[in-house]
C-alpha atoms as a PDB file:
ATOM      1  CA  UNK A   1     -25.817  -7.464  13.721  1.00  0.00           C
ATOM      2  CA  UNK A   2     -24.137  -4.897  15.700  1.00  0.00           C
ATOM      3  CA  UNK A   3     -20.930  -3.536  13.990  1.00  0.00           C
ATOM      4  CA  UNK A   4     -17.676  -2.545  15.904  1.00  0.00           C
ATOM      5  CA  UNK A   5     -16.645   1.528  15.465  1.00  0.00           C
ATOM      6  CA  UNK A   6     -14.006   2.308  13.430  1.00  0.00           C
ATOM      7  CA  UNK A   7     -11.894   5.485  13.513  1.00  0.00           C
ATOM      8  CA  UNK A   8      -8.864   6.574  11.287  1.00  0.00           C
ATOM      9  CA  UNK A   9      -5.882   8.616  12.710  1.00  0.00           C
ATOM     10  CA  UNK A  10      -4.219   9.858   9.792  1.00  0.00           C
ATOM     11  CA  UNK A  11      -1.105  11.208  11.814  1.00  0.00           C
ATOM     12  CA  UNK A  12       0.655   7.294  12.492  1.00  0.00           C
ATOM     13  CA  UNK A  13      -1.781   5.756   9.834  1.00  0.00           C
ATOM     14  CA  UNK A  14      -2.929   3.472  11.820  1.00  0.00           C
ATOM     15  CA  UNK A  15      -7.318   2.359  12.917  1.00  0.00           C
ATOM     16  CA  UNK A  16      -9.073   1.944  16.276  1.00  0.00           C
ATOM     17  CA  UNK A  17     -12.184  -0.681  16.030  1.00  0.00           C
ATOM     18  CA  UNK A  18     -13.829  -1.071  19.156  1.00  0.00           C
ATOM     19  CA  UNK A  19     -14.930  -4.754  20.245  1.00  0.00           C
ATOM     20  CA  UNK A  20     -18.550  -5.498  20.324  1.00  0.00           C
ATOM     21  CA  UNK A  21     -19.011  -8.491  22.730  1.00  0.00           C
ATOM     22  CA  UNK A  22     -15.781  -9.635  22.824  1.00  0.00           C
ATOM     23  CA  UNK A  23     -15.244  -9.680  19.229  1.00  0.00           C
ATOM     24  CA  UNK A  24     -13.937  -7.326  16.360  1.00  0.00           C
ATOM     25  CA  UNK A  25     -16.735  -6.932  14.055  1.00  0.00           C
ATOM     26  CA  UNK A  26     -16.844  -4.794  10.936  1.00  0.00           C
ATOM     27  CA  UNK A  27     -19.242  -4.137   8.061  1.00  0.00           C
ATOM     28  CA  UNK A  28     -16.341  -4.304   5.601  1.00  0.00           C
ATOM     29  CA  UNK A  29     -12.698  -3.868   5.271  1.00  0.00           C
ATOM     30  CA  UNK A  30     -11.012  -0.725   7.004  1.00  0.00           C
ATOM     31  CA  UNK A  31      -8.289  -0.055   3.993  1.00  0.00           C
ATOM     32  CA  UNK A  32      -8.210  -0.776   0.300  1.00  0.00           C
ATOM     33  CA  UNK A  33      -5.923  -0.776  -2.401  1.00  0.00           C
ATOM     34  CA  UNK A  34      -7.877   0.691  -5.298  1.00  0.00           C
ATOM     35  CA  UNK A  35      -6.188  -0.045  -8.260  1.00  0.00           C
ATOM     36  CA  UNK A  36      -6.759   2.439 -11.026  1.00  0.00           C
ATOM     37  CA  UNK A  37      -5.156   0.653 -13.516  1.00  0.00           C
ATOM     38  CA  UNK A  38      -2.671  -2.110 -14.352  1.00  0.00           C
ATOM     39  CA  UNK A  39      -0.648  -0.113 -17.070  1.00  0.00           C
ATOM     40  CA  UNK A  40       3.125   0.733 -15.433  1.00  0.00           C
ATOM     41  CA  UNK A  41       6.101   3.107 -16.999  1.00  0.00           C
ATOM     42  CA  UNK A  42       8.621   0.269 -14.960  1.00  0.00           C
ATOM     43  CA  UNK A  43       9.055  -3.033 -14.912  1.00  0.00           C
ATOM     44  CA  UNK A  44       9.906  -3.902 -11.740  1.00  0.00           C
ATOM     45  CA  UNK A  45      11.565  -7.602 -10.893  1.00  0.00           C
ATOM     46  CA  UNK A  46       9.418  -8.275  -8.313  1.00  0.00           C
ATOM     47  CA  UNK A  47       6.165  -6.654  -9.652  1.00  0.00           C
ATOM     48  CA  UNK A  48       3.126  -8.980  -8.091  1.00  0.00           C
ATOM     49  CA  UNK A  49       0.595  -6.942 -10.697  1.00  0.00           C
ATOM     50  CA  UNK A  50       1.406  -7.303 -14.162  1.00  0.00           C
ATOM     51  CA  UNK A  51      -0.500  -5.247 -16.680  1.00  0.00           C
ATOM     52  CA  UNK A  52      -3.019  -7.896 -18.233  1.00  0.00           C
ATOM     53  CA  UNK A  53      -6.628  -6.164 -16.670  1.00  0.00           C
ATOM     54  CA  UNK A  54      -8.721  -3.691 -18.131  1.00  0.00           C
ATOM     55  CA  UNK A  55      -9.065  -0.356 -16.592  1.00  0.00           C
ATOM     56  CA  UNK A  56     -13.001   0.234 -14.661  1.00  0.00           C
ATOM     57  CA  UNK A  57     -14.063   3.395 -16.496  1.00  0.00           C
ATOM     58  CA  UNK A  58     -15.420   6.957 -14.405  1.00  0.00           C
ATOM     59  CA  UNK A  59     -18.837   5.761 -14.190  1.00  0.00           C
ATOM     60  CA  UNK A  60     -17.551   2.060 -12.701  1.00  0.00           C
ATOM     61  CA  UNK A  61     -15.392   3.525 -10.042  1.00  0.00           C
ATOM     62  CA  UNK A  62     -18.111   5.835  -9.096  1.00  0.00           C
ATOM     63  CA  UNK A  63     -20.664   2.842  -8.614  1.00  0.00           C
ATOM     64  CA  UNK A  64     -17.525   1.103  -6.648  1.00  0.00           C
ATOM     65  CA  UNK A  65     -17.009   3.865  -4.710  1.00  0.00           C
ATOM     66  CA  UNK A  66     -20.156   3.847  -3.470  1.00  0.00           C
ATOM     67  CA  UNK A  67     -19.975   0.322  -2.686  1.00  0.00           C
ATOM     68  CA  UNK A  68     -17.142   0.664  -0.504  1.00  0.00           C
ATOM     69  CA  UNK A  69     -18.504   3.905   1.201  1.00  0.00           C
ATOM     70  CA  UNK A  70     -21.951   1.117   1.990  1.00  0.00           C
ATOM     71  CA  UNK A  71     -19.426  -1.360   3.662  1.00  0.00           C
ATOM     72  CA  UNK A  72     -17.519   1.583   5.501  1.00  0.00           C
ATOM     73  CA  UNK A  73     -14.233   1.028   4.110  1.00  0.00           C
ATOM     74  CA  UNK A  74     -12.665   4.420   5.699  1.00  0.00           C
ATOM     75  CA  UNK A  75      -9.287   4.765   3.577  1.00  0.00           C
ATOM     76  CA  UNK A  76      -8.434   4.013   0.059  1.00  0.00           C
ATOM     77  CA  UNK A  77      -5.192   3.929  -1.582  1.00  0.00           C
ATOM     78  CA  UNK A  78      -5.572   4.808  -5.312  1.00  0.00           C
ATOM     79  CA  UNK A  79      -3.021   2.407  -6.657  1.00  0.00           C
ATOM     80  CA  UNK A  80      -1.908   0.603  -9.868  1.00  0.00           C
ATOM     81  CA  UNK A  81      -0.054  -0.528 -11.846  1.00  0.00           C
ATOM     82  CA  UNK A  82       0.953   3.138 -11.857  1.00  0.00           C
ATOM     83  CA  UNK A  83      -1.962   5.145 -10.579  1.00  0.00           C
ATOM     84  CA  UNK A  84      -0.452   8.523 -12.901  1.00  0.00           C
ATOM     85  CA  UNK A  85      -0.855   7.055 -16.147  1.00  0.00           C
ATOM     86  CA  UNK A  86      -4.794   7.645 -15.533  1.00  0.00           C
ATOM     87  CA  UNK A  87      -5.517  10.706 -17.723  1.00  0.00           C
ATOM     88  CA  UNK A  88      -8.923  10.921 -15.134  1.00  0.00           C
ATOM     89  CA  UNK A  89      -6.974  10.821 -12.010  1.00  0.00           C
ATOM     90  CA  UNK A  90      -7.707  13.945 -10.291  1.00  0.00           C
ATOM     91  CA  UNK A  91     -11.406  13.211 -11.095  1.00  0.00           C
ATOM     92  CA  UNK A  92     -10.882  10.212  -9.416  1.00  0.00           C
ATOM     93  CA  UNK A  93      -9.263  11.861  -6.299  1.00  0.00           C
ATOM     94  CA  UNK A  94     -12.128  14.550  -6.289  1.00  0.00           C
ATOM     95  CA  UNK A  95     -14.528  11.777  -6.012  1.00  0.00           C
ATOM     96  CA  UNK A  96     -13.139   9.617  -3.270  1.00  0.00           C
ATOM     97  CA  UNK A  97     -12.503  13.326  -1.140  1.00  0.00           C
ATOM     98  CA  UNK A  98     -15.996  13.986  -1.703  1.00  0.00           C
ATOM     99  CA  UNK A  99     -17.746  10.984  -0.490  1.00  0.00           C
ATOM    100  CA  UNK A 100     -15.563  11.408   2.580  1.00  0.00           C
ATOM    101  CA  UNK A 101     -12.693   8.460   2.135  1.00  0.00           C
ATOM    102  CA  UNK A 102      -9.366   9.627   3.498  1.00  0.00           C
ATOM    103  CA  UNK A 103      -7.651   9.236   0.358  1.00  0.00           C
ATOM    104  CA  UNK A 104      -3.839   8.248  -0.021  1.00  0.00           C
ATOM    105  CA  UNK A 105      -1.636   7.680  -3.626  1.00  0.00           C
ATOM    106  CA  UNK A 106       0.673   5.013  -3.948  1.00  0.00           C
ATOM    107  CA  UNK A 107       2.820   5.791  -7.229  1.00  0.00           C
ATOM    108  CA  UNK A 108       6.737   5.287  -8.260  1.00  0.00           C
ATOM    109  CA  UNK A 109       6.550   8.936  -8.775  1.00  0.00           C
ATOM    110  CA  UNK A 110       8.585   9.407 -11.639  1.00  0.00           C
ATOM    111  CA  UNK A 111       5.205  10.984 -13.203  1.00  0.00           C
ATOM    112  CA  UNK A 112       5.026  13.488 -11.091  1.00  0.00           C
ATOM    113  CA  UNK A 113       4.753  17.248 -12.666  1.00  0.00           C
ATOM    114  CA  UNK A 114       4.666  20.405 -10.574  1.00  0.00           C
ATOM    115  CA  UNK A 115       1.062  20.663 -11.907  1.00  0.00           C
ATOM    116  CA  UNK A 116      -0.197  17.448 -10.102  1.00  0.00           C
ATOM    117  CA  UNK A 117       1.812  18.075  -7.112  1.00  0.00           C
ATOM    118  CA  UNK A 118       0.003  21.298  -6.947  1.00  0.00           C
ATOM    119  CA  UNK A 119      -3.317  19.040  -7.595  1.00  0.00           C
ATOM    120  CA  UNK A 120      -2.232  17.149  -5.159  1.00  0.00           C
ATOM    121  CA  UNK A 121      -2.151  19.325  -2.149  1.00  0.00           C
ATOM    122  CA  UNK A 122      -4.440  19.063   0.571  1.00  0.00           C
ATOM    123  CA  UNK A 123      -5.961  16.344  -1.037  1.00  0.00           C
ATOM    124  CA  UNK A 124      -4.222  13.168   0.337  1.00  0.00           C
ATOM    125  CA  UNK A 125      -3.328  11.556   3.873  1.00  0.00           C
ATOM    126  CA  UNK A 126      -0.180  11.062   1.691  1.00  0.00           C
ATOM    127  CA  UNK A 127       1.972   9.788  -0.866  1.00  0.00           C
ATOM    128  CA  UNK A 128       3.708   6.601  -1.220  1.00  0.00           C
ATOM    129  CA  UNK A 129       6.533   5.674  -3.447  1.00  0.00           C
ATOM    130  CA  UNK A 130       9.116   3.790  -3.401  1.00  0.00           C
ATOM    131  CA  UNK A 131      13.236   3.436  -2.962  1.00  0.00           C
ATOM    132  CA  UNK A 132      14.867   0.450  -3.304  1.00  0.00           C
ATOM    133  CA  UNK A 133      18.153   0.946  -1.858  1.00  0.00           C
ATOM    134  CA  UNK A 134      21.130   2.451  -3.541  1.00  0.00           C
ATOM    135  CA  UNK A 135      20.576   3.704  -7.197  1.00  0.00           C
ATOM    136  CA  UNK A 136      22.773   0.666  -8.811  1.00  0.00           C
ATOM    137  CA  UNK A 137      20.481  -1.428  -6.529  1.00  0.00           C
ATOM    138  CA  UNK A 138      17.093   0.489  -7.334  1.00  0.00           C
ATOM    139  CA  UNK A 139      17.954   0.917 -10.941  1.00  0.00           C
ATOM    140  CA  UNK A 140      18.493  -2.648 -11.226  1.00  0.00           C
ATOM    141  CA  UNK A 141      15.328  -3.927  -9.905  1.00  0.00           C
ATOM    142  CA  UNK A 142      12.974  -0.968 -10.356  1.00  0.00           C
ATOM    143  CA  UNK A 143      14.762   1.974 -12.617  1.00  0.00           C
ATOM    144  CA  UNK A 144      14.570   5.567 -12.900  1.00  0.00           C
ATOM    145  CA  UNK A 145      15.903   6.316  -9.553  1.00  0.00           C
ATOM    146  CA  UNK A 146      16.821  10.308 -10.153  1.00  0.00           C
ATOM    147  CA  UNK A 147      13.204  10.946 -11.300  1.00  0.00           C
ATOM    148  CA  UNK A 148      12.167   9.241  -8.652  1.00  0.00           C
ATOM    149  CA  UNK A 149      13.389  11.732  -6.387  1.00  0.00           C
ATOM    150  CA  UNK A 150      12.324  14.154  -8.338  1.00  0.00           C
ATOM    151  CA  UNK A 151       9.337  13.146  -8.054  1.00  0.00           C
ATOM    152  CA  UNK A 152       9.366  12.355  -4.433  1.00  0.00           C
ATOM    153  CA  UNK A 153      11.094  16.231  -3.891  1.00  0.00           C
ATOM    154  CA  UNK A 154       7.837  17.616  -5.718  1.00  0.00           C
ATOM    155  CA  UNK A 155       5.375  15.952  -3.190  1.00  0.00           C
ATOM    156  CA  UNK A 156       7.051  17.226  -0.111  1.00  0.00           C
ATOM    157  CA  UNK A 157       7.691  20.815  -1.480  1.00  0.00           C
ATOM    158  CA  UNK A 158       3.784  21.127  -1.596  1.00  0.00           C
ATOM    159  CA  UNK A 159       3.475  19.877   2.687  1.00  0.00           C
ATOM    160  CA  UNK A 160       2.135  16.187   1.180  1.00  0.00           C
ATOM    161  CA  UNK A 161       3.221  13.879   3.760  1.00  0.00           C
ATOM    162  CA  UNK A 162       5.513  11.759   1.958  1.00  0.00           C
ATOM    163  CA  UNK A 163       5.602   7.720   2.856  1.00  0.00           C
ATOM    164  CA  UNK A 164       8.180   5.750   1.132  1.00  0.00           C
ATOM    165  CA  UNK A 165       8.596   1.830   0.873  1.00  0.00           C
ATOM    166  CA  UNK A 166      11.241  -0.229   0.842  1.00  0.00           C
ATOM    167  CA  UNK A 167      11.165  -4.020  -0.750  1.00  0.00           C
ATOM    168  CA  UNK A 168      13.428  -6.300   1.264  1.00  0.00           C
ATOM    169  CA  UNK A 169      15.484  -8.339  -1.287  1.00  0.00           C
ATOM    170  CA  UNK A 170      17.727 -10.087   0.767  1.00  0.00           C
ATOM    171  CA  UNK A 171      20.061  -9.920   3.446  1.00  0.00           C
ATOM    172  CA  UNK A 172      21.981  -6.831   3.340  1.00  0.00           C
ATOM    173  CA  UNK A 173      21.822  -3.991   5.468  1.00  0.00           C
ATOM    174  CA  UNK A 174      23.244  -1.508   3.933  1.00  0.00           C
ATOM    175  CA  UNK A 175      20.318  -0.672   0.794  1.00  0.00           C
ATOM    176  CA  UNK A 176      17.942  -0.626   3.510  1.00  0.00           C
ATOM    177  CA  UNK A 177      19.855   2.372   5.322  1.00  0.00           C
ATOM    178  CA  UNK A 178      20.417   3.944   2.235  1.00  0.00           C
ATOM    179  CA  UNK A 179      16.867   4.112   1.790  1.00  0.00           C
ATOM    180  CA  UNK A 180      16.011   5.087   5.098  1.00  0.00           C
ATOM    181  CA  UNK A 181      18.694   8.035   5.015  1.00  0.00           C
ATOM    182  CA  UNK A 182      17.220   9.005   1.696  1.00  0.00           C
ATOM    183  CA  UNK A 183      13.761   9.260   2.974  1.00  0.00           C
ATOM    184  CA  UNK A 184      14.973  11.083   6.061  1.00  0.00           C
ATOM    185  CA  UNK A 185      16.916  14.317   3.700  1.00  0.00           C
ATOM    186  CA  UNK A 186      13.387  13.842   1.319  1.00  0.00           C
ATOM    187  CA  UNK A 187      11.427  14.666   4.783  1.00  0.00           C
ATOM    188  CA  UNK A 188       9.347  11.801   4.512  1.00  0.00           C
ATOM    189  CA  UNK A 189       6.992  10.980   7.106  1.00  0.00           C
ATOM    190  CA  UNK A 190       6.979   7.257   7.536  1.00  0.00           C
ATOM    191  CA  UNK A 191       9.271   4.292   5.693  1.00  0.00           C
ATOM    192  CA  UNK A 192       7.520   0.810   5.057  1.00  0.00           C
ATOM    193  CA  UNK A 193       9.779  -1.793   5.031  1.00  0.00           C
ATOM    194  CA  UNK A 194       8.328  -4.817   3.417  1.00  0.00           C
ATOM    195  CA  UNK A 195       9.041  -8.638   1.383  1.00  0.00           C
ATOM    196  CA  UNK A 196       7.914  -9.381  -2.070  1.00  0.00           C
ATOM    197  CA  UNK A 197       5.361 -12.254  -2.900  1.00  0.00           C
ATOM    198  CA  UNK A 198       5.075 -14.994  -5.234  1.00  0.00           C
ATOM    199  CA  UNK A 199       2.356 -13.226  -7.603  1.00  0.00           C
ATOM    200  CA  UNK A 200       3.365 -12.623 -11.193  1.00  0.00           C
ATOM    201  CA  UNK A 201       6.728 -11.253 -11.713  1.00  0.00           C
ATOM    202  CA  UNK A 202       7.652 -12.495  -7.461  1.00  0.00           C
ATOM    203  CA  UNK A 203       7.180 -16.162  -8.781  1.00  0.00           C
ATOM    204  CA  UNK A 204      10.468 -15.630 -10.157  1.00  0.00           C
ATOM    205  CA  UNK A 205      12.441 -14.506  -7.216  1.00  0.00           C
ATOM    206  CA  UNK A 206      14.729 -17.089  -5.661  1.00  0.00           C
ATOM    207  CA  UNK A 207      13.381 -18.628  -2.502  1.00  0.00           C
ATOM    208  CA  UNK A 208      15.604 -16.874  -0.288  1.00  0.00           C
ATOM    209  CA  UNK A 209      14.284 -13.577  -0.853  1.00  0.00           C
ATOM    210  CA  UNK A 210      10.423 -14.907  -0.651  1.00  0.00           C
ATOM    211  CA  UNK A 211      11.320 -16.554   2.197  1.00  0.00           C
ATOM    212  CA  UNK A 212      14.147 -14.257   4.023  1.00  0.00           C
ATOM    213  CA  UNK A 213      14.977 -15.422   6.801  1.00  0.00           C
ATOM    214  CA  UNK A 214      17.033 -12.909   7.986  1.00  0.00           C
ATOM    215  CA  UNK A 215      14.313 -10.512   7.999  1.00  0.00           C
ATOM    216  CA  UNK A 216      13.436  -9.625  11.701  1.00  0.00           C
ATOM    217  CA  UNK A 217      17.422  -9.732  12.027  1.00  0.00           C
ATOM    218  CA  UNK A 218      17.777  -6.964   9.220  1.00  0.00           C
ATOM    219  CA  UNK A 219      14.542  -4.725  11.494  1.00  0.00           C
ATOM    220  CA  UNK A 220      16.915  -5.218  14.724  1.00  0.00           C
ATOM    221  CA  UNK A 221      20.302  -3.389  12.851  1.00  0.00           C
ATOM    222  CA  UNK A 222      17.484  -0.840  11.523  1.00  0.00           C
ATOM    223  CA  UNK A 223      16.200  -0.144  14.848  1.00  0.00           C
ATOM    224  CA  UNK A 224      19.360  -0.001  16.300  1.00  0.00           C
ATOM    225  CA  UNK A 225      20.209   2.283  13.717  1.00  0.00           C
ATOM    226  CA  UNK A 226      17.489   4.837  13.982  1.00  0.00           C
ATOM    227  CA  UNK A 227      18.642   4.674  17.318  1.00  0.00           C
ATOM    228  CA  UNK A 228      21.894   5.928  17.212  1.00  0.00           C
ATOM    229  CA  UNK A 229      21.188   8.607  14.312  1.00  0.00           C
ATOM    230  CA  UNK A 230      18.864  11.466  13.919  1.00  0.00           C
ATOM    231  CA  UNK A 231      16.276   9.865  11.603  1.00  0.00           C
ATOM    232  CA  UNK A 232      13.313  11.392  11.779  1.00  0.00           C
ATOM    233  CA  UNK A 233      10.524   9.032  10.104  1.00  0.00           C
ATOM    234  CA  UNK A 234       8.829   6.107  12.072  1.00  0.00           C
ATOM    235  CA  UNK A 235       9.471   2.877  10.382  1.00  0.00           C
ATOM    236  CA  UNK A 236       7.559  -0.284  10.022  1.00  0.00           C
ATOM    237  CA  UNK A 237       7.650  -3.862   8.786  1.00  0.00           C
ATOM    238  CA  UNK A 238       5.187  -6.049   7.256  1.00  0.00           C
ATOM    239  CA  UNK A 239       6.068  -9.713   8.067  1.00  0.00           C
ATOM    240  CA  UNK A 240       3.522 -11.494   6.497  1.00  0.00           C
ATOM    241  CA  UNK A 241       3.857 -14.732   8.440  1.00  0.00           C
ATOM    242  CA  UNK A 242       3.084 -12.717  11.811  1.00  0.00           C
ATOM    243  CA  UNK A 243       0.201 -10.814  10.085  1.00  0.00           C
ATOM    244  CA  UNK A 244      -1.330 -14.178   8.476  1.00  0.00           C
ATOM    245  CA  UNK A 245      -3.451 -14.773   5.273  1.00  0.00           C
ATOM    246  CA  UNK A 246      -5.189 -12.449   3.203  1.00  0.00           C
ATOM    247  CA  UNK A 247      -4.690  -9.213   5.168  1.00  0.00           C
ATOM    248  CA  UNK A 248      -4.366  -6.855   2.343  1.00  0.00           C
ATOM    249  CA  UNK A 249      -7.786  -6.048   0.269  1.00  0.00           C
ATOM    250  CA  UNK A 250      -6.732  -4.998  -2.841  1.00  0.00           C
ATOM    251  CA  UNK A 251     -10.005  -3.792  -5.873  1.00  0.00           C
ATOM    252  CA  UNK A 252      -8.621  -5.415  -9.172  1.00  0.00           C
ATOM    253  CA  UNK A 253      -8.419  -2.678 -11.959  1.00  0.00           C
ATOM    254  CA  UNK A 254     -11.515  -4.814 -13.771  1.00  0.00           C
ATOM    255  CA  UNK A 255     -13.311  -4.520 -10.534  1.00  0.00           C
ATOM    256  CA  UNK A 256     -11.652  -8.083  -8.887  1.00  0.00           C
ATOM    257  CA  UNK A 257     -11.792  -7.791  -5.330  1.00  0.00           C
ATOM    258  CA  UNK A 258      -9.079 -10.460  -3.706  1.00  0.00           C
ATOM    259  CA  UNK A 259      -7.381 -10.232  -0.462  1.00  0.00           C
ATOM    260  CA  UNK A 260      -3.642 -11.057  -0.492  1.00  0.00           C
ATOM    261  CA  UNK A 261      -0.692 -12.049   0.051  1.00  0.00           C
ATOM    262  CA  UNK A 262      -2.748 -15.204   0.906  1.00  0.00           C
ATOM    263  CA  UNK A 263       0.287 -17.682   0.516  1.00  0.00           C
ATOM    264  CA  UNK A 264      -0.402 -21.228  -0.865  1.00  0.00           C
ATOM    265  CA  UNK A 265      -3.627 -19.937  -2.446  1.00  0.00           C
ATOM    266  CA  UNK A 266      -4.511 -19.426  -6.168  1.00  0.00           C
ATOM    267  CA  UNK A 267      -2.019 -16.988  -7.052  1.00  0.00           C
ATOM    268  CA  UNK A 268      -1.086 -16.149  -3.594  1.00  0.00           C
ATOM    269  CA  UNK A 269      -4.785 -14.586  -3.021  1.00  0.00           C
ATOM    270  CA  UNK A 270      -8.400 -14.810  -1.603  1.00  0.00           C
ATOM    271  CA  UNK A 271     -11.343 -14.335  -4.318  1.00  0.00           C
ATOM    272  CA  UNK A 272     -13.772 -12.619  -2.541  1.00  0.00           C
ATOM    273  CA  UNK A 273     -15.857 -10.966  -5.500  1.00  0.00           C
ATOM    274  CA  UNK A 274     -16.757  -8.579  -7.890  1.00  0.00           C
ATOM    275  CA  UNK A 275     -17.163  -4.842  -6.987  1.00  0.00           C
ATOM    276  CA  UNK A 276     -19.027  -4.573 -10.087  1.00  0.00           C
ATOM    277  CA  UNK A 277     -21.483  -7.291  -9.212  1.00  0.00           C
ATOM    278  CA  UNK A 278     -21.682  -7.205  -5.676  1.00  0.00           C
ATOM    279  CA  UNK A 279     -21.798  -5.819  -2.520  1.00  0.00           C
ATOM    280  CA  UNK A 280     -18.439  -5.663  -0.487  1.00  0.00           C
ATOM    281  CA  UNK A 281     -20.300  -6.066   2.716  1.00  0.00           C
ATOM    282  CA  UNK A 282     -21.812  -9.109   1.540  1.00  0.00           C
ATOM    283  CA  UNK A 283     -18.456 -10.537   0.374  1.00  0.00           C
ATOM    284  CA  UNK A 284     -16.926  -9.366   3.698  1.00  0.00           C
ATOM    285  CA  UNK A 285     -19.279 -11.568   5.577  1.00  0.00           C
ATOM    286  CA  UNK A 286     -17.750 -14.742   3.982  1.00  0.00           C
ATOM    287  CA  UNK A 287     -13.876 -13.571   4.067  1.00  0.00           C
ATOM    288  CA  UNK A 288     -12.006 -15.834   6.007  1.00  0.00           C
ATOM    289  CA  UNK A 289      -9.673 -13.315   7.091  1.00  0.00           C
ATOM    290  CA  UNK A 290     -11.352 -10.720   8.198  1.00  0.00           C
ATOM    291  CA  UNK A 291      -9.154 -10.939  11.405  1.00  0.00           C
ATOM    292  CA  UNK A 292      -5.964 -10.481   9.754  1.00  0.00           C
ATOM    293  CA  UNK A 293      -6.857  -7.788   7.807  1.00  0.00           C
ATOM    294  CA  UNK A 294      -8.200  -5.903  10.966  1.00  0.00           C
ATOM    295  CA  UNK A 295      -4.865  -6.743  13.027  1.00  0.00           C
ATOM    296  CA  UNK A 296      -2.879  -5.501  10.415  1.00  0.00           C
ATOM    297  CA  UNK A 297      -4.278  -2.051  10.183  1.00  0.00           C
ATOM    298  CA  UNK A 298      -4.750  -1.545  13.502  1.00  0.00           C
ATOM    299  CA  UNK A 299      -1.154  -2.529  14.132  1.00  0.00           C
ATOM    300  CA  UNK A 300      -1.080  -5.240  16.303  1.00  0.00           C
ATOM    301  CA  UNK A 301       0.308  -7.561  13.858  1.00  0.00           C
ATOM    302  CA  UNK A 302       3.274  -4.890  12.174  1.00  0.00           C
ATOM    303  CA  UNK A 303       6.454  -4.255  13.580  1.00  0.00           C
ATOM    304  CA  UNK A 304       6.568  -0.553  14.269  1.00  0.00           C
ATOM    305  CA  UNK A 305       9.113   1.897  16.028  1.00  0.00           C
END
């Protein structure tokens, strides 16, 4: 079968895939979540990924690795759980550099030491953390707010482009801003703005975060907001009823692939495998969403401005 090319622009973090006949058709997905572990220093209220996995050891991720780099995954996002509580994880960021993925850390970032920021430089597309409105607000449903930007301040002294993501947890406008103003004095790059799902600690939430209605009306008063200020970052927003099923692959920290938020599913996700066990291109050929996963990153399903 011929295979559609796929390119990576690291500047607005976003993929081209060219159409082969009509139709967008890759060998496997273009982005995944790697997680590195489960383990967490937080306990976040809306937490979709709570610590009961096993962690893949160096020679597992290796062999993974290379299973991705066979199905031409182009970008992975060494995740967690909290991705710094791996004693290995510069090994691990060596690794995915060398076999040529454009390699990006998600992490709350209170971890972060001048030594790994140092590390750290030159080695990623960028850095993701996250800010969940005004300290009461973030403290409350996250914690550790101050070493958070700490953390955060860290990154962007060292040139790492700096992304920062914001969970959506109901219908005021005024954490988001605070957020976004935050990221803007930080220097960040890019703010995600983003709803929780029903997956382990998200069961929990009441339905009217899950299900927010208000939330395209909450990214019009941010627009209009970045309009009328001198923010600097692009923004985004994942609505996952525009983007559809399954659009996120995320590898399991056992070596569980799944694709998610797949709502209405078996814990609001799409088996597709073991990375362990087989190969990703072969489970990519029986995804059902392959399309929604390829929309997504290529940003025809996001809201972006």
């Amino acid at each position: 079968m011929e295979y559609s090319k796929a390119s990576y622009a690291p500047e607005d973090n976003l993929y081209q895939v060219s159409p082969v006949q009509g139709e967008l058709r890759t060998r496997g997905p273009l982005n995944v979540g790697f997680q590195v572990t489960r383990r967490c220093n937080l306990k976040c209220v809306y937490c979709s990924e709570p610590p009961n996995l096993p962690d893949m050891n160096m020679q597992q991720i290796a062999y993974a690795f290379k299973n991705l780099k066979k199905a031409g995954v182009l970008k992975i996002n060494l995740t967690g759980g909290e991705a710094l509580l791996r004693k290995d994880l510069r090994e691990i960021v060596d690794l995915s550099n060398k076999m040529g993925f454009h390699t990006a850390v998600d992490s709350n970032a209170t971890l972060v030491t001048d030594e790994m920021a140092d590390f750290l430089s030159g080695k990623l597309v960028y850095f993701e953390t996250t800010i969940d409105g005004k300290p009461e607000t973030h403290n409350r449903v996250r914690g550790k707010y101050d070493e958070v930007l700490r953390g955060a301040t860290k990154i962007v002294a060292r040139n790492i482009p700096l992304y920062v993501a914001v969970m959506v947890l109901g219908k005021s406008i005024d954490d988001l801003k605070h957020s976004l103003v935050v990221a803007n004095e930080l220097g960040a790059s890019k703010v995600k703005f983003l709803s929780p799902i029903p997956k382990g600690r998200g069961k929990e939430l009441p339905d009217e975060i899950l299900n927010n209605d208000s939330l395209l009306e909450l990214w019009g008063q941010l627009c209009e907001y970045v309009g009328k200020t001198d923010i600097k970052p692009q923004i985004t927003l994942a609505d996952w009823k525009k983007i559809g099923q399954g659009s996120v692959i995320i590898v399991n920290s056992d070596g569980s692939v799944v694709g998610g938020p797949s709502h209405g599913e078996d814990n609001c996700v799409t088996h597709l495998g073991n990375i362990l066990e087989e190969s990703v291109a072969d489970m990519w050929k029986r995804y059902p969403h392959k399309l929604n996963h390829i929309r997504k990153y290529t940003g025809e399903t996001m809201y972006i401005s």
